[in-house]
Protein backbone atom coordinates (compact mmCIF):
# COMPACT_ATOMS: atom_id res chain seq x y z
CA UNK A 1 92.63 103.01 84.45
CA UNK A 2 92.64 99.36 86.29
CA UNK A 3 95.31 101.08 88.43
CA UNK A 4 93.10 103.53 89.96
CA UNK A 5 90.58 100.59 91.09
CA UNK A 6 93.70 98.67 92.38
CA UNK A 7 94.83 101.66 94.84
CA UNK A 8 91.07 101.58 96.12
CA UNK A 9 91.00 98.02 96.46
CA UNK A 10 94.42 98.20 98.75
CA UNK A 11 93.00 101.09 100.41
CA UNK A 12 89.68 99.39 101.23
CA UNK A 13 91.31 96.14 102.66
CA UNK A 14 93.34 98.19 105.39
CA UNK A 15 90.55 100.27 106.11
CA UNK A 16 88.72 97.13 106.95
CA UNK A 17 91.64 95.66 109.28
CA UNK A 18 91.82 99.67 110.91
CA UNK A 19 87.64 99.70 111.81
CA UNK A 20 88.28 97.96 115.18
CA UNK A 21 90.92 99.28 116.68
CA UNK A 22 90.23 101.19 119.75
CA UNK A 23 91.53 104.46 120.85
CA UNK A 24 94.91 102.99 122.45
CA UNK A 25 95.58 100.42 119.57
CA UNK A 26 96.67 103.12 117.57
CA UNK A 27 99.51 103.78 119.11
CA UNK A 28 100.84 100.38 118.84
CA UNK A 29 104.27 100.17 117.54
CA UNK A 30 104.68 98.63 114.68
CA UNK A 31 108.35 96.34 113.04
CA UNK A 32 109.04 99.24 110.67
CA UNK A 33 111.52 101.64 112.59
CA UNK A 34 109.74 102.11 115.23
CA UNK A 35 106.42 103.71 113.74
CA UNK A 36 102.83 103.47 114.99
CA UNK A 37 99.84 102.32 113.68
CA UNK A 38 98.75 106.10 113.54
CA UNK A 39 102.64 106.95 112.20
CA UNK A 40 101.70 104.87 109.18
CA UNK A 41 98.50 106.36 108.31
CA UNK A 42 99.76 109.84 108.87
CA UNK A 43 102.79 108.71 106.49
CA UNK A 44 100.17 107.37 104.01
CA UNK A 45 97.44 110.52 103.87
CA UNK A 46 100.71 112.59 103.70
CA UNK A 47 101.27 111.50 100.49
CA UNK A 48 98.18 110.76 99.26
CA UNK A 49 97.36 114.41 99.82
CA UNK A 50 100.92 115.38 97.71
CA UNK A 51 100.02 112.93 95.18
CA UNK A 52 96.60 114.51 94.34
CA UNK A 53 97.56 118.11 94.89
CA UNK A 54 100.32 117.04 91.77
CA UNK A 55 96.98 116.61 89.67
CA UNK A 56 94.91 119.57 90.96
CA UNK A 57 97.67 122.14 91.63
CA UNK A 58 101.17 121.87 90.19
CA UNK A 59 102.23 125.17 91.13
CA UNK A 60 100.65 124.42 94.62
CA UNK A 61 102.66 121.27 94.84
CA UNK A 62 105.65 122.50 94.06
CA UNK A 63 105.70 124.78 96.86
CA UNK A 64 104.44 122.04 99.52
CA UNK A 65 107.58 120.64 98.06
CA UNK A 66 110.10 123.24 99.20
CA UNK A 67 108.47 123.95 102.04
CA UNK A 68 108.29 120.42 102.99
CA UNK A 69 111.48 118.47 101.75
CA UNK A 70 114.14 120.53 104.11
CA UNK A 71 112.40 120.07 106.94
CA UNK A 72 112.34 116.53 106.53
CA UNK A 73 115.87 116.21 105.38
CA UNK A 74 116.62 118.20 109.14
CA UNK A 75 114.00 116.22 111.41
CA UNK A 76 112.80 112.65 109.01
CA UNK A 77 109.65 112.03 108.14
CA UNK A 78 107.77 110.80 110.62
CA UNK A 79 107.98 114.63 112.28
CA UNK A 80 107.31 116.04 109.72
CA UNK A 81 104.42 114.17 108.52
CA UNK A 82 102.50 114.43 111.57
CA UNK A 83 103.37 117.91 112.09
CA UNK A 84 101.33 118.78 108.59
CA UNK A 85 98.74 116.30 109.75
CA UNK A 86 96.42 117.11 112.50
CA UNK A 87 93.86 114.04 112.74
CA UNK A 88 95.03 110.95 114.99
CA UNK A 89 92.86 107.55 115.38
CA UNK A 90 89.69 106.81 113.93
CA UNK A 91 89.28 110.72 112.58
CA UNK A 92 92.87 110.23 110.63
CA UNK A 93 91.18 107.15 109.21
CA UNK A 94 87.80 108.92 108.10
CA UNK A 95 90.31 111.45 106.56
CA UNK A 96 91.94 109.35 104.71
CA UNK A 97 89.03 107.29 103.22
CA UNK A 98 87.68 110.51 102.43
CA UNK A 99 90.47 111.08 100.40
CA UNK A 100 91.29 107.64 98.90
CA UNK A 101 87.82 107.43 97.45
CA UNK A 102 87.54 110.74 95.86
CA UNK A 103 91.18 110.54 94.33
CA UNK A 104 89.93 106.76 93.08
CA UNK A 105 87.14 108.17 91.46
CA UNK A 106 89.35 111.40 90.03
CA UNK A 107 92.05 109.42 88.94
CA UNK A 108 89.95 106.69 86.87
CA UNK A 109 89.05 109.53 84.56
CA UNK A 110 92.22 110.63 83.98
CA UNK A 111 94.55 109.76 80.57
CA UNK A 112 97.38 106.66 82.22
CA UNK A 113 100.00 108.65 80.18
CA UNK A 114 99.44 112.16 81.56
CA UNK A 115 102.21 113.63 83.22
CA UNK A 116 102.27 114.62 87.33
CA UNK A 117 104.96 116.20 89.15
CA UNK A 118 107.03 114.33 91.89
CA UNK A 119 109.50 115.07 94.15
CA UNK A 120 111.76 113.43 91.97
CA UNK A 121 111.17 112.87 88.12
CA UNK A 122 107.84 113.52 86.68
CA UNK A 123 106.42 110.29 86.17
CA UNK A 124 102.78 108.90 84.12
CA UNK A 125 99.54 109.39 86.02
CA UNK A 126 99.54 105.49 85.73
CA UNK A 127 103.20 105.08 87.23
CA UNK A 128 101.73 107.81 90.32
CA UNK A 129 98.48 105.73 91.55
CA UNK A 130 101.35 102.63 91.09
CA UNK A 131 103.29 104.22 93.61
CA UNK A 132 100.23 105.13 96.00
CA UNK A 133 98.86 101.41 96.06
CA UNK A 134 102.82 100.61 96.18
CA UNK A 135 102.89 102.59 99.33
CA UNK A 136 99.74 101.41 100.67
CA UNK A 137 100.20 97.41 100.47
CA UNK A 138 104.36 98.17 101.87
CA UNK A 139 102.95 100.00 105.23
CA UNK A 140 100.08 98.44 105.55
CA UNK A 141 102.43 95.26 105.51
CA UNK A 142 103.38 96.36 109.23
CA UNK A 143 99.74 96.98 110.29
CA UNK A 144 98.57 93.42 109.30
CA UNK A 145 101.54 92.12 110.90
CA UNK A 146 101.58 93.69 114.49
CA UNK A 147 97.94 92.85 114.41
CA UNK A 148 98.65 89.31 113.47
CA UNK A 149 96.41 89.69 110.54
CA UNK A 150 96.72 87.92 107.25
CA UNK A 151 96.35 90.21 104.36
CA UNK A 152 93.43 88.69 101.44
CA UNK A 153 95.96 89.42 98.39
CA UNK A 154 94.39 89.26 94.84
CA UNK A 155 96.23 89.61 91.44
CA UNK A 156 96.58 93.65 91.66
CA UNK A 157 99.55 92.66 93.58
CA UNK A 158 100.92 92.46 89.93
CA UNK A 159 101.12 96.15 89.92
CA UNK A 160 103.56 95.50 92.56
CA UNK A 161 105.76 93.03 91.06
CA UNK A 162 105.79 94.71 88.08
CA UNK A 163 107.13 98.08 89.55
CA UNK A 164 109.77 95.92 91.33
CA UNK A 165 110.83 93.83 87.67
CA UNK A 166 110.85 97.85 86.12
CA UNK A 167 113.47 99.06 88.81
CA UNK A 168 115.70 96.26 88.97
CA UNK A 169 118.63 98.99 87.74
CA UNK A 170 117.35 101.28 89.92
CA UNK A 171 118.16 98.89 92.91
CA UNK A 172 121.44 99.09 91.81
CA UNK A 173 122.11 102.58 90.85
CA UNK A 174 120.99 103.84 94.44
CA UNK A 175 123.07 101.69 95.96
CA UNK A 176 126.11 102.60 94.35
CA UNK A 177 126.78 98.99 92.77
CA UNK A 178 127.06 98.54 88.88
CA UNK A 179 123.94 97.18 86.88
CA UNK A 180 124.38 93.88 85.76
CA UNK A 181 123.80 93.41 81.88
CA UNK A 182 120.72 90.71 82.41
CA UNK A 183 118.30 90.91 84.62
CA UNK A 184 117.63 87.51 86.22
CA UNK A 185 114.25 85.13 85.01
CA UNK A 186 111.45 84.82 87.58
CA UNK A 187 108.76 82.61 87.47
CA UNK A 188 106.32 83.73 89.90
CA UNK A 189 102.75 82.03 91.32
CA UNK A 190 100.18 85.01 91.23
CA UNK A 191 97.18 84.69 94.09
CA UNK A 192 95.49 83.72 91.58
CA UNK A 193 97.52 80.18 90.67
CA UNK A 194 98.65 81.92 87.66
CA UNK A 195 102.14 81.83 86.12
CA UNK A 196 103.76 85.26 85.80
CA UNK A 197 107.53 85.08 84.02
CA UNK A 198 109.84 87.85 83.24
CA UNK A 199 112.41 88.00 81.49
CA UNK A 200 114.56 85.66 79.25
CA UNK A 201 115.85 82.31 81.20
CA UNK A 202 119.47 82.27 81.49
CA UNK A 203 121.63 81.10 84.19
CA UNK A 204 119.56 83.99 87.10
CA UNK A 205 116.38 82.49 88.59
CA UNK A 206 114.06 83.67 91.06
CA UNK A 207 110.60 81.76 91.69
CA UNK A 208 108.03 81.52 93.96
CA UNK A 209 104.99 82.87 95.31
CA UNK A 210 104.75 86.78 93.78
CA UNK A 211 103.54 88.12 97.01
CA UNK A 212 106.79 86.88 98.16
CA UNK A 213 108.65 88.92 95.42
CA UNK A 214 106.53 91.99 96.37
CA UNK A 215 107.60 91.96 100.25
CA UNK A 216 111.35 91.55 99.05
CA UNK A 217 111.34 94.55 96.63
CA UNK A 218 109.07 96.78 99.39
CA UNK A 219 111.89 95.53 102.20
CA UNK A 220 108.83 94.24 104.40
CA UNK A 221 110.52 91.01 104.59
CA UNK A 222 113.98 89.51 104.05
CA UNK A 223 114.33 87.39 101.80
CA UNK A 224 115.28 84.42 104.02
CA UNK A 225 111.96 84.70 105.35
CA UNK A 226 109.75 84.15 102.30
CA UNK A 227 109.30 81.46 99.95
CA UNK A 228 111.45 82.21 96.91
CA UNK A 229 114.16 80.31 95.58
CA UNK A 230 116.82 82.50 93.93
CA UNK A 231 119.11 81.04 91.89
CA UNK A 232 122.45 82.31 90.26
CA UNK A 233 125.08 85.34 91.75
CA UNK A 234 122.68 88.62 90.00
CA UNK A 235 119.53 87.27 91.42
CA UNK A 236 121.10 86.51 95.05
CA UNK A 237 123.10 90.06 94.95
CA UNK A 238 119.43 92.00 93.34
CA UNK A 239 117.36 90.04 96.02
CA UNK A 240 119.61 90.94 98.90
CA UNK A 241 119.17 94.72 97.77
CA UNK A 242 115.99 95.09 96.47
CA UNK A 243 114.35 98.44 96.92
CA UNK A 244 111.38 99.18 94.46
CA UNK A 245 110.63 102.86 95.90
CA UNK A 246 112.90 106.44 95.84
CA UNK A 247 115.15 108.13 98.26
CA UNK A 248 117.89 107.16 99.74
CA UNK A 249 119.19 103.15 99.70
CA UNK A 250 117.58 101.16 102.58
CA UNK A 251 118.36 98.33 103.81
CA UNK A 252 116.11 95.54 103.76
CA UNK A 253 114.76 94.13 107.75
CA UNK A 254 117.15 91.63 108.52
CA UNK A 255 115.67 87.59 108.63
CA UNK A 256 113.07 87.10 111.26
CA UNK A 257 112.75 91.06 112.11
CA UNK A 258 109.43 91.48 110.10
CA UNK A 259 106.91 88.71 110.53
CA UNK A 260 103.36 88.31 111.60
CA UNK A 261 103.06 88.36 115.33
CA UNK A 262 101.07 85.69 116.86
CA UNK A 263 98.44 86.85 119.77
């Protein structure tokens, strides 16, 4: 399952920005909501942990579940997820890796259209590492940008853009808008120089670079701030929305509030 390589290939280029941070970098604040660098690793071992316990222990995950979803409907998730997770720093970051490679290595073996539990819908084994490398490239968006890092991207960003294409209805379900009949074309630039389309041209056009797309439909960047051009009333109302994950509607940052900072 290429997937499973492509959430240890994400994994592996954070890791690498994380190795020299010292003990007070850490708790850097971050452009997402206020968050630390240690906030978004808790956030992302967290889930990595529910994730995997939805392979190994159904039952078991289903309890974390109730246990863990009213508490974080009363207090958010930041409190809750580093309540549940003890390890700050460097240890939260051997903790993870620990667990990114072994659920890599699990996960490769496993059949793409196996079913997993979620906290929503049960979704494919293929559609759950999705979501983890999803996860992974969105926060560690902020991580690369307070450190005024630029991110190596390679074409498993098309698991990305993909997942945003698949929940262009979603985008507008959540946010309480109806779904327009035709999805707009885009005509996206891939790391690799290559062409990615979707969908059938028509009057809707986004195109661009698709790491561009990505950011939009993860909200780490408006989309004034990247280089698409979007074309045509559906693909300026989808762009101004976009949300590729679950929960609640979010709104994206507003233009210039996520960017890399410059030391």
């Amino acid at each position: 399952m290429d997937q499973a390589a492509d959430f240890f290939e994400e994994c592996q280029v954070l890791d690498h920005a994380l190795e020299s941070l010292g003990a007070v970098d850490w708790r850097t604040v971050t452009q997402f909501k206020g968050w630390t660098i240690d906030d978004v690793l808790v956030h992302l071992h967290f889930w990595n942990q529910m994730a995997d316990l939805s392979r190994r222990d159904p039952d078991a995950f289903d309890a974390g579940v109730r246990q863990v979803m009213p508490r974080i409907q009363a207090e958010g998730f930041r409190a809750t997820e580093n309540a549940a997770i003890p390890e700050r720093g460097h240890d939260l970051r051997l903790a993870w890796r620990d667990l990114y490679n072994r659920m890599a290595y699990d996960w490769a073996l496993l059949d793409p259209k196996a079913r997993v539990k979620w906290v929503g819908p049960d979704m494919s084994v293929r559609s759950s590492m999705t979501a983890r490398q999803m996860e992974t490239w969105a926060h560690g968006q902020e991580v690369f940008d307070i450190l005024g890092l630029t991110r190596p991207e390679t074409d498993r960003i098309r698991n990305i853009v993909v997942l945003g294409v698949n929940t262009f209805g979603w985008t507008f379900t959540v946010h309480g808008r109806p779904m327009p009949q035709v999805p707009p074309h885009l005509r996206l630039t891939a790391p690799s120089g290559e062409l990615w389309e979707f969908g059938a041209p028509g009057p809707d056009l986004i195109e661009g670079p698709a790491v561009d797309f990505a950011r939009v439909v993860t909200q780490t960047r408006n989309v004034a701030d990247t280089g698409l051009s979007v074309q045509g009333p559906v693909a300026l109302e989808w762009m101004a929305i976009a949300q590729c994950f679950a929960g609640a509607p979010e709104t994206p940052p507003p233009p210039g509030a996520r960017h890399r900072v410059v030391h």
